[in-house]
C-alpha atoms as a PDB file:
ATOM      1  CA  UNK A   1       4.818 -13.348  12.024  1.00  0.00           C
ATOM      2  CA  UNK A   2       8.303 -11.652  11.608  1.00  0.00           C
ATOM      3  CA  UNK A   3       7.762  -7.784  10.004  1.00  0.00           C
ATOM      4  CA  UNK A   4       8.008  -7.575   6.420  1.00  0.00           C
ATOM      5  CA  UNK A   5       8.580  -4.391   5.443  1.00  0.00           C
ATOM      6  CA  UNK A   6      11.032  -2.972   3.406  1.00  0.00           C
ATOM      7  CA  UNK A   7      14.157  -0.761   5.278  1.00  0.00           C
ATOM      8  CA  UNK A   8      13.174   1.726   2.713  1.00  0.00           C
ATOM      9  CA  UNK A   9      10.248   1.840   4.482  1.00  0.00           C
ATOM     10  CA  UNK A  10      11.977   2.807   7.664  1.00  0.00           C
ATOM     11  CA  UNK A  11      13.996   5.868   5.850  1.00  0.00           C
ATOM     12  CA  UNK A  12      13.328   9.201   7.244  1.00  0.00           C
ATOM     13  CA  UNK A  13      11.856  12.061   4.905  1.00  0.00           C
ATOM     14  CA  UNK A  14      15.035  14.398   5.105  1.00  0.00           C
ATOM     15  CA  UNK A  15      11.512  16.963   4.442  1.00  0.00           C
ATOM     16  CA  UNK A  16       9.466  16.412   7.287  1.00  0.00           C
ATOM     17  CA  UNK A  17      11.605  13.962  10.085  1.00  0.00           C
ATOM     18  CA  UNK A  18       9.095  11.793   9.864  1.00  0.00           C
ATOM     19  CA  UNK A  19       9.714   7.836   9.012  1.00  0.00           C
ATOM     20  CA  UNK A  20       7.809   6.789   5.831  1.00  0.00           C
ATOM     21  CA  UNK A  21       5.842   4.337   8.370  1.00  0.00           C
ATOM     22  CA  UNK A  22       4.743   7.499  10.038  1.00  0.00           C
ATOM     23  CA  UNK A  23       4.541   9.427   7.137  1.00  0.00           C
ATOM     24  CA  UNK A  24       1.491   6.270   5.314  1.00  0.00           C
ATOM     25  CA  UNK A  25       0.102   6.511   8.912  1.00  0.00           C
ATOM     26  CA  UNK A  26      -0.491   9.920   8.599  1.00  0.00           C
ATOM     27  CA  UNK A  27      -1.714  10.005   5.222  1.00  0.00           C
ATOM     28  CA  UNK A  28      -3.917   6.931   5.629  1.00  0.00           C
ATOM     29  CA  UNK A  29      -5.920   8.662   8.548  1.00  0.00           C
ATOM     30  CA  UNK A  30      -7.007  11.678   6.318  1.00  0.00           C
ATOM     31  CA  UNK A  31      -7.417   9.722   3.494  1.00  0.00           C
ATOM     32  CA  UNK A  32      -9.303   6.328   4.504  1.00  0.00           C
ATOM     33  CA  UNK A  33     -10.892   6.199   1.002  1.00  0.00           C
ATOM     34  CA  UNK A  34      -7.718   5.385  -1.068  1.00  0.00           C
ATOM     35  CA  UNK A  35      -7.514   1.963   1.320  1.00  0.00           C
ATOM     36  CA  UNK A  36     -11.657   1.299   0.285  1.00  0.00           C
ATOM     37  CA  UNK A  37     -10.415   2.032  -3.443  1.00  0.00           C
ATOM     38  CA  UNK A  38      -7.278  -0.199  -3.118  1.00  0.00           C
ATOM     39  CA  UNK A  39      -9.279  -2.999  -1.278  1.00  0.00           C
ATOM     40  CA  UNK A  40     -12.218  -3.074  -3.663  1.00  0.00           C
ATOM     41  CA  UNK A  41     -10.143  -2.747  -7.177  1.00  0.00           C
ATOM     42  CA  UNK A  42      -8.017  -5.995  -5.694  1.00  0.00           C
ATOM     43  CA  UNK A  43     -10.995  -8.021  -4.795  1.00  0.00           C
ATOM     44  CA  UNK A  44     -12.034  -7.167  -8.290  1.00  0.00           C
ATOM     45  CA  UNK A  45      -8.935  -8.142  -9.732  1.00  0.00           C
ATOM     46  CA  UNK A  46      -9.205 -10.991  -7.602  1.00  0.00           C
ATOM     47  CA  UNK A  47     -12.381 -12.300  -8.087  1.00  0.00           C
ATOM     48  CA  UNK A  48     -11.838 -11.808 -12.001  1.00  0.00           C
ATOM     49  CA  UNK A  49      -9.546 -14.704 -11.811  1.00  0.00           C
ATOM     50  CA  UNK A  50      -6.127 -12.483 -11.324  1.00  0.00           C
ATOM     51  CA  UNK A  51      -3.161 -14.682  -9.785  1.00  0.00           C
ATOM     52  CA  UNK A  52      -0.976 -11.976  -8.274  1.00  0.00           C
ATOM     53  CA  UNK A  53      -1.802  -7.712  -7.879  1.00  0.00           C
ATOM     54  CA  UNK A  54       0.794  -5.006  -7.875  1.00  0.00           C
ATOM     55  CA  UNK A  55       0.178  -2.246  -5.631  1.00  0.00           C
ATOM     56  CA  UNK A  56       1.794  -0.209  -8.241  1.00  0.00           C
ATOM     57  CA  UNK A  57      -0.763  -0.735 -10.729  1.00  0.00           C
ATOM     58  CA  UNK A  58      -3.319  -0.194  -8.116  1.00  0.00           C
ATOM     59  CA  UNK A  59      -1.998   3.250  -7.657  1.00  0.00           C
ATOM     60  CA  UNK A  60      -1.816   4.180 -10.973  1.00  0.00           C
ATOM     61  CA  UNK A  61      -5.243   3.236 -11.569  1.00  0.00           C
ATOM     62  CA  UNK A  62      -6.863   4.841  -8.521  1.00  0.00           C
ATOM     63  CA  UNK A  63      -4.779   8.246  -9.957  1.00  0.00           C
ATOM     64  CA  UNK A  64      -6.335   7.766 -13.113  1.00  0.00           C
ATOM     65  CA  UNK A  65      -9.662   7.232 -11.813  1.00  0.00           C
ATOM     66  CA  UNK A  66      -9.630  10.415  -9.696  1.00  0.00           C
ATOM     67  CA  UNK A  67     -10.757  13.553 -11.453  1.00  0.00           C
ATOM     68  CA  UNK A  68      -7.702  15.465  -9.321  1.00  0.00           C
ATOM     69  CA  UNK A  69      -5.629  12.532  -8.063  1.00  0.00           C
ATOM     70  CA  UNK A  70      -4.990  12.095  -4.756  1.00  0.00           C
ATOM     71  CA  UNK A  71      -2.609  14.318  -3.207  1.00  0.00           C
ATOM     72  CA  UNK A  72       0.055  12.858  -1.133  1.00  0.00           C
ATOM     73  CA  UNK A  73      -0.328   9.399  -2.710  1.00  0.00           C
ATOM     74  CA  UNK A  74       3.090   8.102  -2.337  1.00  0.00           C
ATOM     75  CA  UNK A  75       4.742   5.022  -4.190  1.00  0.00           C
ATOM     76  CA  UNK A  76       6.629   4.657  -1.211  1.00  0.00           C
ATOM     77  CA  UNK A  77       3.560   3.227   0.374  1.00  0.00           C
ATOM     78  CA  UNK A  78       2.511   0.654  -1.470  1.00  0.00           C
ATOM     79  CA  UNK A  79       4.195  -1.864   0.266  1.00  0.00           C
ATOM     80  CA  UNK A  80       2.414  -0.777   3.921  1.00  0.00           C
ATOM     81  CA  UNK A  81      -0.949  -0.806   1.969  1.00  0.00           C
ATOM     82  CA  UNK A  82      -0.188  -4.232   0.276  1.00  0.00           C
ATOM     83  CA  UNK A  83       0.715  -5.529   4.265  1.00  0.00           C
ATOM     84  CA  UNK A  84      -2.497  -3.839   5.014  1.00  0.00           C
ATOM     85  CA  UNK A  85      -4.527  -5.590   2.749  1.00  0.00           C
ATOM     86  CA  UNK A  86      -2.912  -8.477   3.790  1.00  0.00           C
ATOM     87  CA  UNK A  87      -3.873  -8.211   7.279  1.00  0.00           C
ATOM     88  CA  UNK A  88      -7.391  -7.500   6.210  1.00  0.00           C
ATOM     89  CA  UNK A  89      -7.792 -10.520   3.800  1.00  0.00           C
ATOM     90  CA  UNK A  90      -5.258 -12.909   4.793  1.00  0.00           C
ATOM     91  CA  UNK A  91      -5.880 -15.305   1.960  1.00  0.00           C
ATOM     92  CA  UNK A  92      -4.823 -12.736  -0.299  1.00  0.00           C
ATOM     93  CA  UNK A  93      -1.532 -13.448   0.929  1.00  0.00           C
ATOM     94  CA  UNK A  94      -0.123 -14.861  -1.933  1.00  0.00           C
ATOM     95  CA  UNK A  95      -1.481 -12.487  -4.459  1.00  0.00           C
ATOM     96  CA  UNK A  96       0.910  -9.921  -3.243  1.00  0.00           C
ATOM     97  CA  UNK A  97       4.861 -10.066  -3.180  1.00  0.00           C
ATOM     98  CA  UNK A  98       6.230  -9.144   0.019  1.00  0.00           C
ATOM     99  CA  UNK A  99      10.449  -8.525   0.749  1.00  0.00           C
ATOM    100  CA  UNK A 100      11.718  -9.486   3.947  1.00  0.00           C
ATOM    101  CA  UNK A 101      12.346  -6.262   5.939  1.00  0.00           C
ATOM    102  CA  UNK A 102      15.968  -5.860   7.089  1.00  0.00           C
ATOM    103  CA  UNK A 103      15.458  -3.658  10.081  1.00  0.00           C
ATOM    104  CA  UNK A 104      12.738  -2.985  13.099  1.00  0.00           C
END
């Protein structure tokens, strides 16, 4: 399977040095909940009959549901957590829209 994500995905944080690949992985092992959220509110939306999920949405909705948010939560990782969850659950494949990444 070629790689799918985005080149903005592959964009260094002028901030830190760090790749926003690096950057999710980083986040993502201090914060393993937000995938359980994510993962659960999509088989939800999933099982309720839903076509298609936006990661987007999914993040807005795990914010609101947070008494304080979740700090770090970037939008600029929704589409590693969408390939994630696609990895995971394979035959949610088509519920999510993927772009054709543009560099390795």
């Amino acid at each position: 399977m070629e790689n799918l994500i985005p080149t903005a995905v592959l964009e260094t944080n002028r901030a830190s040095g760090r790749t926003i690949t690096e950057q999710f992985h980083a986040f993502n092992a201090h914060n393993p909940h937000v995938y359980c959220a994510l993962e659960r509110m999509a088989a939800r939306r999933l099982a309720a009959g839903a076509t298609r999920v936006s990661l987007k949405d999914l993040f807005e909705d795990l914010r609101r549901q947070l008494p304080y948010g979740v700090s770090g939560l970037n939008n600029n990782y929704t589409a590693l957590y969408a390939r994630r969850l696609i990895d995971d659950h394979p035959h949610w494949a088509g519920a999510f829209e993927l772009r054709r990444r543009r560099a390795a």
